[in-house]
C-alpha atoms as a PDB file:
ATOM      1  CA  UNK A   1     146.998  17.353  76.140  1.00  0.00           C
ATOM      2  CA  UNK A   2     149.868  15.399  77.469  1.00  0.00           C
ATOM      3  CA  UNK A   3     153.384  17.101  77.561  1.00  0.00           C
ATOM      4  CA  UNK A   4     156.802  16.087  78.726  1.00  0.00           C
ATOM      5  CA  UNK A   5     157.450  18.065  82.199  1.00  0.00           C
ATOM      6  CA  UNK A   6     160.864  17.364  83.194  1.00  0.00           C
ATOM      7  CA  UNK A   7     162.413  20.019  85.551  1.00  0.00           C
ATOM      8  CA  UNK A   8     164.649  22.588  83.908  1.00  0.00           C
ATOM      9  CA  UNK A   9     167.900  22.422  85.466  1.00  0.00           C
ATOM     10  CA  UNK A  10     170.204  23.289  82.543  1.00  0.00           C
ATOM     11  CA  UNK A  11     171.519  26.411  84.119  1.00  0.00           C
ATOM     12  CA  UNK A  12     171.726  25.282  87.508  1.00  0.00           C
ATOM     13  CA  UNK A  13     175.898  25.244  87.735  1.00  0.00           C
ATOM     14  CA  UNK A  14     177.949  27.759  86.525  1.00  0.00           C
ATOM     15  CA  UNK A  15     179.569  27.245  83.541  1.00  0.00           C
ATOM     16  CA  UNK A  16     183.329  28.941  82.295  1.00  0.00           C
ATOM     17  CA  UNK A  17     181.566  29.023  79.032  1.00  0.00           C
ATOM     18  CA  UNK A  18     177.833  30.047  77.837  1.00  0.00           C
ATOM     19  CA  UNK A  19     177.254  29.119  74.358  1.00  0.00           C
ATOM     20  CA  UNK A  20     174.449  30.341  72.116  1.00  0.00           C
ATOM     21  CA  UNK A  21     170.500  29.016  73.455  1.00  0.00           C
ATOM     22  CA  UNK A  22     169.704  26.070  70.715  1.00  0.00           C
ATOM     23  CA  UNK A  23     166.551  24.034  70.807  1.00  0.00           C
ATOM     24  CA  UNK A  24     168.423  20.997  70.646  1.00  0.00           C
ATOM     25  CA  UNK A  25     167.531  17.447  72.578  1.00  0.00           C
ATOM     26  CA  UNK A  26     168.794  18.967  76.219  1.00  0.00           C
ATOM     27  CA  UNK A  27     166.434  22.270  75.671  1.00  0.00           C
ATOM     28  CA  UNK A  28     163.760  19.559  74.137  1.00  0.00           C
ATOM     29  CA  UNK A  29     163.506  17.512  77.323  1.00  0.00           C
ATOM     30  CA  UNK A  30     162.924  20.340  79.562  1.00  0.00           C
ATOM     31  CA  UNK A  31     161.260  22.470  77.164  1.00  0.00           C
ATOM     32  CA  UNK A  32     157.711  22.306  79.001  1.00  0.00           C
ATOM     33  CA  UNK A  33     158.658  22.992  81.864  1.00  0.00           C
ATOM     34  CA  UNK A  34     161.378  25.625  80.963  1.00  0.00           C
ATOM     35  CA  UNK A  35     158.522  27.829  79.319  1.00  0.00           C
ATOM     36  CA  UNK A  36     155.868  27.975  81.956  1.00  0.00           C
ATOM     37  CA  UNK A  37     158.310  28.777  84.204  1.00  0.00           C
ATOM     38  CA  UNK A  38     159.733  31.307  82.334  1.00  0.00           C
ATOM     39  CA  UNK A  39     157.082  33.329  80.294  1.00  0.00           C
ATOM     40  CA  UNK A  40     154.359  35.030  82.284  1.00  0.00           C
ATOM     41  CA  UNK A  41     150.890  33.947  80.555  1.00  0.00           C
ATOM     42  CA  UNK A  42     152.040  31.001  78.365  1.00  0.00           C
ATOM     43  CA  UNK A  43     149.926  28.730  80.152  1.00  0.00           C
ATOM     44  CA  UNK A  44     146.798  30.726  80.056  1.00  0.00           C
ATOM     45  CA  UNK A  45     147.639  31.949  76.602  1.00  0.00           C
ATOM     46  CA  UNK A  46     147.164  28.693  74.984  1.00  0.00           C
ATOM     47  CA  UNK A  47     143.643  27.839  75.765  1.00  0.00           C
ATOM     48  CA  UNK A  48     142.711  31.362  74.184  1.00  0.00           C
ATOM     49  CA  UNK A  49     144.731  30.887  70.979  1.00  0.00           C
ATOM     50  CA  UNK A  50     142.837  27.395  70.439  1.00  0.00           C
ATOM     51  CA  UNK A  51     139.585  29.208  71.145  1.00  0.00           C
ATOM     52  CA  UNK A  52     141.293  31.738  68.493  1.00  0.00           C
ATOM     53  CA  UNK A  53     142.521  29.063  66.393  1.00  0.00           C
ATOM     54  CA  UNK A  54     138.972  27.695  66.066  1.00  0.00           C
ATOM     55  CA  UNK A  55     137.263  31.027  65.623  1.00  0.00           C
ATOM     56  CA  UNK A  56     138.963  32.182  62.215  1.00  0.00           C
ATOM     57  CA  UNK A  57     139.840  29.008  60.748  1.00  0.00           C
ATOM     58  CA  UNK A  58     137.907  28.484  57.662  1.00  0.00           C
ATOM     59  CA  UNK A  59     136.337  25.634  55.646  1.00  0.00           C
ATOM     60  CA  UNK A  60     138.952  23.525  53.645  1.00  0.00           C
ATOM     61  CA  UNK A  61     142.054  25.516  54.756  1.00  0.00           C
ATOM     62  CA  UNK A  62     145.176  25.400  56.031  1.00  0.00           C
ATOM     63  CA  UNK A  63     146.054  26.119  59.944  1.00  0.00           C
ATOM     64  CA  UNK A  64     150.047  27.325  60.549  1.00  0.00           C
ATOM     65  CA  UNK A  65     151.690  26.592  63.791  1.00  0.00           C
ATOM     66  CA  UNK A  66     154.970  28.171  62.670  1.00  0.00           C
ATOM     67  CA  UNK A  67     157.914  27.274  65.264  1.00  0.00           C
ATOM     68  CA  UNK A  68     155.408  24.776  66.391  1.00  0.00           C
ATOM     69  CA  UNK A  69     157.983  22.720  69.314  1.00  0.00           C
ATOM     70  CA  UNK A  70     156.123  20.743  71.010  1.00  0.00           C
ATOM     71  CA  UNK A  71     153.070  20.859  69.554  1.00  0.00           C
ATOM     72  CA  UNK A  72     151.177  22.827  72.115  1.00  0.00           C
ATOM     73  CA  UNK A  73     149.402  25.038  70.149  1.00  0.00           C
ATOM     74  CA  UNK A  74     148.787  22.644  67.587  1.00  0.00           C
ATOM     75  CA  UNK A  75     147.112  20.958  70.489  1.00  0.00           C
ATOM     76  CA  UNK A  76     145.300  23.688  71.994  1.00  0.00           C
ATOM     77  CA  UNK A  77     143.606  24.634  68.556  1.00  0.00           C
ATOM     78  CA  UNK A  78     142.914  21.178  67.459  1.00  0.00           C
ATOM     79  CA  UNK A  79     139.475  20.245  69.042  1.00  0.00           C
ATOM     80  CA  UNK A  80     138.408  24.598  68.537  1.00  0.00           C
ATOM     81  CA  UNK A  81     138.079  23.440  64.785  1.00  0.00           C
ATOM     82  CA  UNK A  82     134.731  23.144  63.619  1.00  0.00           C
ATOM     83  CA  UNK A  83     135.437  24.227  60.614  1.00  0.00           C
ATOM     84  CA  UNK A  84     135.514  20.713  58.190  1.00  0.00           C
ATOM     85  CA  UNK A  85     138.343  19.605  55.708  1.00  0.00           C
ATOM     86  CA  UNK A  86     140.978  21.795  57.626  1.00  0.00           C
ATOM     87  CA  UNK A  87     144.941  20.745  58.508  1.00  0.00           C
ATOM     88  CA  UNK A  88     146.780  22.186  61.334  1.00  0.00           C
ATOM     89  CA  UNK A  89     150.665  22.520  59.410  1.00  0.00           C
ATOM     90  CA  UNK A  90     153.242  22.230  62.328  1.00  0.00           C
ATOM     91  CA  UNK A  91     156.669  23.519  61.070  1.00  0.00           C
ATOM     92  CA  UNK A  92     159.768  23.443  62.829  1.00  0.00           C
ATOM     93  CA  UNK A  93     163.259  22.943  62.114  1.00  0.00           C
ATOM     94  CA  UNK A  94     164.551  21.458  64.664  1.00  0.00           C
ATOM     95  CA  UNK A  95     164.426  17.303  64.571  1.00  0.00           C
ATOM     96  CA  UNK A  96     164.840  17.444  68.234  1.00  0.00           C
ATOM     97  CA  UNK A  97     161.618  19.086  68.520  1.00  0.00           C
ATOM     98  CA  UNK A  98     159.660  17.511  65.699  1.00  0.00           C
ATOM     99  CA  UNK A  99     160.600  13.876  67.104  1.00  0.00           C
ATOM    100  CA  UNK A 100     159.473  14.634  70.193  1.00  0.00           C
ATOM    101  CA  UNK A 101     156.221  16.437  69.196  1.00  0.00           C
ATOM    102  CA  UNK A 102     155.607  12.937  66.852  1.00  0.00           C
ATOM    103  CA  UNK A 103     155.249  11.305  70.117  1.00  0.00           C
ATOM    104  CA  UNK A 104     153.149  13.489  71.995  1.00  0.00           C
ATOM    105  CA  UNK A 105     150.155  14.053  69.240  1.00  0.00           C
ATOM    106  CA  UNK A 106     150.035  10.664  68.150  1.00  0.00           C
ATOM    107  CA  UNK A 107     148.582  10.012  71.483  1.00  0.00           C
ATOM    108  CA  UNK A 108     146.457  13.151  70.846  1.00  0.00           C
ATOM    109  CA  UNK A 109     143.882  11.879  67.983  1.00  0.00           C
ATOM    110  CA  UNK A 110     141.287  14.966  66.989  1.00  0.00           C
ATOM    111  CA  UNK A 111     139.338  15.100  64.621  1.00  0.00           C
ATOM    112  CA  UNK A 112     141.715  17.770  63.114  1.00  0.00           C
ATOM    113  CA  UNK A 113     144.567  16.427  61.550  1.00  0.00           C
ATOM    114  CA  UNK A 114     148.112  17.854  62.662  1.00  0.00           C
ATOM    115  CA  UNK A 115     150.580  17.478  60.109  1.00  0.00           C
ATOM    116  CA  UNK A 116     154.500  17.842  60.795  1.00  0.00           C
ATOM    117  CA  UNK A 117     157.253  19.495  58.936  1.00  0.00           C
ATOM    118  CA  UNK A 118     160.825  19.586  60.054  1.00  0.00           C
ATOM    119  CA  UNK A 119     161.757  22.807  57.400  1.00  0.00           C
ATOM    120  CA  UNK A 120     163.009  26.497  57.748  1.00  0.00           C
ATOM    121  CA  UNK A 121     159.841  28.525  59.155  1.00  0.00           C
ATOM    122  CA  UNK A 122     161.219  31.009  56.180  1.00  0.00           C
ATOM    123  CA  UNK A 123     161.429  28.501  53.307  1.00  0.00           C
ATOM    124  CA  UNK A 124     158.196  26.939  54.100  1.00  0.00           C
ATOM    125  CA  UNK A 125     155.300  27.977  51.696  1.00  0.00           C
ATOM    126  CA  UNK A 126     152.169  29.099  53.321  1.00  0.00           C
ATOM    127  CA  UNK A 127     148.897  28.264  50.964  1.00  0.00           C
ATOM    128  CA  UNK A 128     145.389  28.349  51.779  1.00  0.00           C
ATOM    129  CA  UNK A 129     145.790  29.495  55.076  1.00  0.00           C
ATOM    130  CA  UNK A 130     143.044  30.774  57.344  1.00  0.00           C
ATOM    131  CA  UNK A 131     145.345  31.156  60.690  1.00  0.00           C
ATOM    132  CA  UNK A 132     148.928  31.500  60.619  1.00  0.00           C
ATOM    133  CA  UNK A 133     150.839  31.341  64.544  1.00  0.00           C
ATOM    134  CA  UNK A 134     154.015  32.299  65.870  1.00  0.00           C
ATOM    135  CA  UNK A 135     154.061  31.663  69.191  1.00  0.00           C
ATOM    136  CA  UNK A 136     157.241  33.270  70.330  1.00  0.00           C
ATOM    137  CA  UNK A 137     158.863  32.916  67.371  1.00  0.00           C
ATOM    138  CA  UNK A 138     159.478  35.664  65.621  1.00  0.00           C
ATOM    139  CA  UNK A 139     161.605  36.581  68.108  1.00  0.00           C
ATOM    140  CA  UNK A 140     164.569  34.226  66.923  1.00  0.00           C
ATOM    141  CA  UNK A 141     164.089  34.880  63.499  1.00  0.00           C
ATOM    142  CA  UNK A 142     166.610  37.711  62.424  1.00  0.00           C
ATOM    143  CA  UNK A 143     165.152  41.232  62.440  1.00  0.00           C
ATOM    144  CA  UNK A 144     166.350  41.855  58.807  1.00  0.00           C
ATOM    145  CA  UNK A 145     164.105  39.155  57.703  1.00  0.00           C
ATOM    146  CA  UNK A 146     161.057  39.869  59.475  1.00  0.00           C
ATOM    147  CA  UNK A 147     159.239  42.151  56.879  1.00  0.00           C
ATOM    148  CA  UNK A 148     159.646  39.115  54.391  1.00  0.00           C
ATOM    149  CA  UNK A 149     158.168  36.710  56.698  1.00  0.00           C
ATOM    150  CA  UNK A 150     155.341  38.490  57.669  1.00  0.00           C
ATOM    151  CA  UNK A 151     154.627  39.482  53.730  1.00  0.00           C
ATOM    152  CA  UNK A 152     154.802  35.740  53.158  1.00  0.00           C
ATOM    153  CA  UNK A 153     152.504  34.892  55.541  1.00  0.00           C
ATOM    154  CA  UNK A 154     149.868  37.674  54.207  1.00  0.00           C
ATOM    155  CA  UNK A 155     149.956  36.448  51.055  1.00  0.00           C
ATOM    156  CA  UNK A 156     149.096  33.139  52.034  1.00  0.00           C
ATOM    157  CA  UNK A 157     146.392  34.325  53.773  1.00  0.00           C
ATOM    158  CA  UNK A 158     142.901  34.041  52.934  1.00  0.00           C
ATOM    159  CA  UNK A 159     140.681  36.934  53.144  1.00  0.00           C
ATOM    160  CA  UNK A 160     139.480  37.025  56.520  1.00  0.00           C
ATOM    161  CA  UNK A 161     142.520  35.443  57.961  1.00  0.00           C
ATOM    162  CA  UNK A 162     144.529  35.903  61.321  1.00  0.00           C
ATOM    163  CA  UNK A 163     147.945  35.995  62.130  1.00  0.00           C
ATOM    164  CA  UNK A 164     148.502  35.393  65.986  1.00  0.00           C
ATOM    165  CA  UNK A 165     151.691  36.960  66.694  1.00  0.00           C
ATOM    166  CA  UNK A 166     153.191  36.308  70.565  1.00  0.00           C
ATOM    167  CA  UNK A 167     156.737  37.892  71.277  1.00  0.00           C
ATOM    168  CA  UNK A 168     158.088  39.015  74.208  1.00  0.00           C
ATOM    169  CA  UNK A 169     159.095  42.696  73.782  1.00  0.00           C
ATOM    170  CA  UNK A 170     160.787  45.918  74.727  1.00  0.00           C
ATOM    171  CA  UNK A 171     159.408  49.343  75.489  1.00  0.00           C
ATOM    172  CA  UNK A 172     160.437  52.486  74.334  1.00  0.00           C
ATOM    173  CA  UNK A 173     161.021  53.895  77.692  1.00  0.00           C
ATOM    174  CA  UNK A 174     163.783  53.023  78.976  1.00  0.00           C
ATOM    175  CA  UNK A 175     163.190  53.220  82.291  1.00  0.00           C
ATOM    176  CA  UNK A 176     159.643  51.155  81.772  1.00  0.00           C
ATOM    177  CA  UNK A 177     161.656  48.363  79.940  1.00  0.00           C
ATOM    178  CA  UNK A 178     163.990  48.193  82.947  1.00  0.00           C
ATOM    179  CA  UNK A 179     161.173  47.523  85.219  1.00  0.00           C
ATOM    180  CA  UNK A 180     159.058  44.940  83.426  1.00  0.00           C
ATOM    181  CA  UNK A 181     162.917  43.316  83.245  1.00  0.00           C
ATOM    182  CA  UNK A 182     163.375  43.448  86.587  1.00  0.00           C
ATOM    183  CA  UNK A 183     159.758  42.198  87.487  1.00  0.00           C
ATOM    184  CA  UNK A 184     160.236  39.079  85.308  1.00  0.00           C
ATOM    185  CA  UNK A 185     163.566  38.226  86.745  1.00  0.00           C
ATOM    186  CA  UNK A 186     161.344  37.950  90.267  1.00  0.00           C
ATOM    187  CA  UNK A 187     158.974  36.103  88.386  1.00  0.00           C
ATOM    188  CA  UNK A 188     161.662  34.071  87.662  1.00  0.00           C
ATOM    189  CA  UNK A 189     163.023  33.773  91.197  1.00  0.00           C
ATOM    190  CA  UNK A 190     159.392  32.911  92.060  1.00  0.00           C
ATOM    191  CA  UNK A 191     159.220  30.028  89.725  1.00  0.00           C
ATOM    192  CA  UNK A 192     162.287  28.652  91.301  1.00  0.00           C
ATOM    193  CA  UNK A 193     165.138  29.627  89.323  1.00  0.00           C
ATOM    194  CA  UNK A 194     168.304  31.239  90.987  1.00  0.00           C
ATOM    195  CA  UNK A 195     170.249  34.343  90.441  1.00  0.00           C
ATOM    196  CA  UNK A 196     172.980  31.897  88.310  1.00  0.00           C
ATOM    197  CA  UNK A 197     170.330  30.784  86.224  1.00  0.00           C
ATOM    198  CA  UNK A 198     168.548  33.740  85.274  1.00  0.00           C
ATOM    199  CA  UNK A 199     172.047  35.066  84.463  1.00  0.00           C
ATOM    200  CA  UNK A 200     173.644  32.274  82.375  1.00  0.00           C
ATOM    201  CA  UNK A 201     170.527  31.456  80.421  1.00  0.00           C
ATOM    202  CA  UNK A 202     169.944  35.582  79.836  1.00  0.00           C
ATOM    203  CA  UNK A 203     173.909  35.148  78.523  1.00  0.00           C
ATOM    204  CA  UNK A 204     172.943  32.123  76.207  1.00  0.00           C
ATOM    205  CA  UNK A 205     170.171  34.192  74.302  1.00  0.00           C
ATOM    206  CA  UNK A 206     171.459  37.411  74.277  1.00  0.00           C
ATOM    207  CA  UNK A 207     171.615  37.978  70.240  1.00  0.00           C
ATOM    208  CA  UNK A 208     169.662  35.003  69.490  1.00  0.00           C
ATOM    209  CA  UNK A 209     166.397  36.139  70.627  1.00  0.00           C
ATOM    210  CA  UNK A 210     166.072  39.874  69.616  1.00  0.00           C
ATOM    211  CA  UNK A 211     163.142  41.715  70.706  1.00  0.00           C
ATOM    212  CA  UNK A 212     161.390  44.666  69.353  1.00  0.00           C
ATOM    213  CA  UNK A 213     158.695  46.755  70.961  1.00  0.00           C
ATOM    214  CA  UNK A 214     154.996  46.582  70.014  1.00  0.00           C
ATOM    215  CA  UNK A 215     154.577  49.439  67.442  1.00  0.00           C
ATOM    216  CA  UNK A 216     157.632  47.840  65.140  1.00  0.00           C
ATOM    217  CA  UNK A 217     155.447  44.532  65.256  1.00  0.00           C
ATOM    218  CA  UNK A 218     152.284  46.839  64.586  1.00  0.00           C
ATOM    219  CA  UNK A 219     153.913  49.005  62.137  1.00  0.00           C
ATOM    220  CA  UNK A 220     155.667  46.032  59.947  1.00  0.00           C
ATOM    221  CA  UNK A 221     151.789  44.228  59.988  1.00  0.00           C
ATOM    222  CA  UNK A 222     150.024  47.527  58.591  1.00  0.00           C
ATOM    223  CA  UNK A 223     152.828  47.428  55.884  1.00  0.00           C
ATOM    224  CA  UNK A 224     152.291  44.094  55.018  1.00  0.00           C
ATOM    225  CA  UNK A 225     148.631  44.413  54.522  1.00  0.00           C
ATOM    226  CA  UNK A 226     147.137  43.647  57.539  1.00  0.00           C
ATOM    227  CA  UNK A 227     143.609  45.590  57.967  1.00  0.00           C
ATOM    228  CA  UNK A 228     144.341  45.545  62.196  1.00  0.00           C
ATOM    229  CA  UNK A 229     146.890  44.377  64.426  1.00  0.00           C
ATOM    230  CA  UNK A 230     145.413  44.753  67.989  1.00  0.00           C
ATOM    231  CA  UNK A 231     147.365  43.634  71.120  1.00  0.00           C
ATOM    232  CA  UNK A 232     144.732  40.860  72.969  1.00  0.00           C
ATOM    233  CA  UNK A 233     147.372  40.106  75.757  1.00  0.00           C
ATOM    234  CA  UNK A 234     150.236  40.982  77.779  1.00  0.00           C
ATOM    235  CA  UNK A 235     151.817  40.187  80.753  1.00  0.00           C
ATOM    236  CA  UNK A 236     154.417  42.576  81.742  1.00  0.00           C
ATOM    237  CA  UNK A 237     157.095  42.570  78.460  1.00  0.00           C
ATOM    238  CA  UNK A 238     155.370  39.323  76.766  1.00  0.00           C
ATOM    239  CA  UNK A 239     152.042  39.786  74.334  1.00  0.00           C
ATOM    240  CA  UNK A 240     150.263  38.654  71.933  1.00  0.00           C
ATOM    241  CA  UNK A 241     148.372  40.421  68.528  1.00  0.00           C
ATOM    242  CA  UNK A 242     146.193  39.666  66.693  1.00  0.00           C
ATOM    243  CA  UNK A 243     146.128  40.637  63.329  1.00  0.00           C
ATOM    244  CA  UNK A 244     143.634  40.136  60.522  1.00  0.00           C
ATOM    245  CA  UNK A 245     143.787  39.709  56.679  1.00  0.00           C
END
C-alpha cells in the first residue's frame, strides 16, 4: 500500500496554548508517520489484522473498518479476502481523513471493494457484517457510550463473526501502568520525538482519548454477547482482542 509519510513535527515548538488533539487536515498530513512513531506494534499489527480480516470474513458480507483514517486497514485486509461478494465499509467522520484516504485507495484497486463513509462511527448501521475493526478507536469514543457501541456492533454481526478491538490501555496496578508509561515515552524519545513533544501532544489528548484497562474491554464484550474476547497482541500498554460472535 502507498501512504502519505510526511514527518510529524506538530509539537515541535512550544506553544502558550494546547488545544484539544483533532484529526483535522494538519493531524491528516502527518498522520502516517505520527502513528508508527508513536504506537509500539502498529506497523506489525496491520499485516496480522488483514491476515485476520481475511480469515473470518464470510461469503456476501459486510467488512467494518470503523475509524478507518487512512485507510490502512482497509488496505491491509483487502487482498486477505477470499471470501466472494464481500465490501470492506470504511467509516470515518472526519472529511479530512476520508479525502485523503479517497486518494490513497483509488490507487489501490483489489479485488475487494472499499467503500467510504464520512458518518458518526455511532450513527452508522452495521448489517451483514462478518468483521467489524476498531483500530484504536474506541479509545476516543466516550466511555459512557461504549456498551452501546459494542452492542451495536454484535448485533450486526453474523454468527461466527469477529470484532478486532486495538486500544491502548491502562493497568490496574498502578505502579505497572507507570512503567509501561514511562517505557513508551523512551519509545518515543527513540523514535525521535523530544521531551516538548511528548509533553504538549500528551496535554492535547488528555480527556479526548480515555483509556481503560483490558478486563473493562473484556468484561463489556462478554456482556454484549461475545462467546470470547482473547488478547492476540500487546506491546507494552497497546493491544489488540479478538473477539468472536
Amino acid at each position: 500500500m502507498t501512504l502519505a509519510n510526511i514527518y510529524d513535527d506538530i509539537y515541535a515548538n512550544p506553544r502558550n496554548h494546547v488545544d484539544s488533539f483533532k484529526f483535522d487536515e494538519e493531524v491528516v498530513q502527518v498522520f502516517t508517520d505520527m502513528i508508527a512513531r508513536s504506537v509500539p506494534g502498529y506497523m506489525l499489527t496491520l499485516p496480522l489484522i488483514g491476515l485476520l480480516g481475511g480469515k473470518y470474513a464470510q461469503p456476501n458480507s459486510r467488512i467494518y473498518d470503523l475509524g478507518c483514517s487512512l485507510g490502512a486497514v482497509s488496505l491491509s485486509i483487502q487482498p486477505q479476502v477470499s471470501a466472494p461478494n464481500c465490501t470492506i465499509m470504511a467509516v470515518d467522520n472526519s472529511s479530512a481523513m476520508i479525502e485523503k484516504c479517497r486518494e490513497i485507495i483509488k490507487n489501490e484497486p483489489g479485488q475487494t471493494p472499499i467503500e467510504l463513509i464520512e458518518e458518526d462511527i455511532r450513527t452508522v448501521p452495521i448489517e451483514n457484517a462478518s468483521v467489524v475493526i476498531l483500530n484504536f478507536t474506541l479509545q476516543f469514543i466516550a466511555p459512557a457510550q461504549r456498551d452501546a457501541l459494542i452492542q451495536i456492533i454484535y448485533d450486526g454481526l453474523r454468527p461466527g463473526g469477529a470484532l478486532i478491538l486495538s486500544e491502548k490501555v491502562v493497568f490496574e496496578d498502578v505502579g505497572q501502568n507507570g512503567r509501561f508509561t514511562d517505557i513508551h515515552h523512551d519509545f518515543k524519545r527513540a523514535n525521535g520525538y523530544s521531551d516538548l513533544e511528548i509533553s504538549q501532544k500528551r496535554t492535547s489528548i488528555e480527556n479526548v482519548l480515555i483509556s481503560e484497562s483490558v478486563p473493562q474491554h473484556q468484561t463489556r464484550l462478554a456482556h454484549a454477547g461475545f462467546s470470547s474476547a482473547e488478547v492476540w497482541f500487546q506491546a507494552l500498554n497497546f493491544m489488540s482482542i479478538l473477539a468472536l460472535k
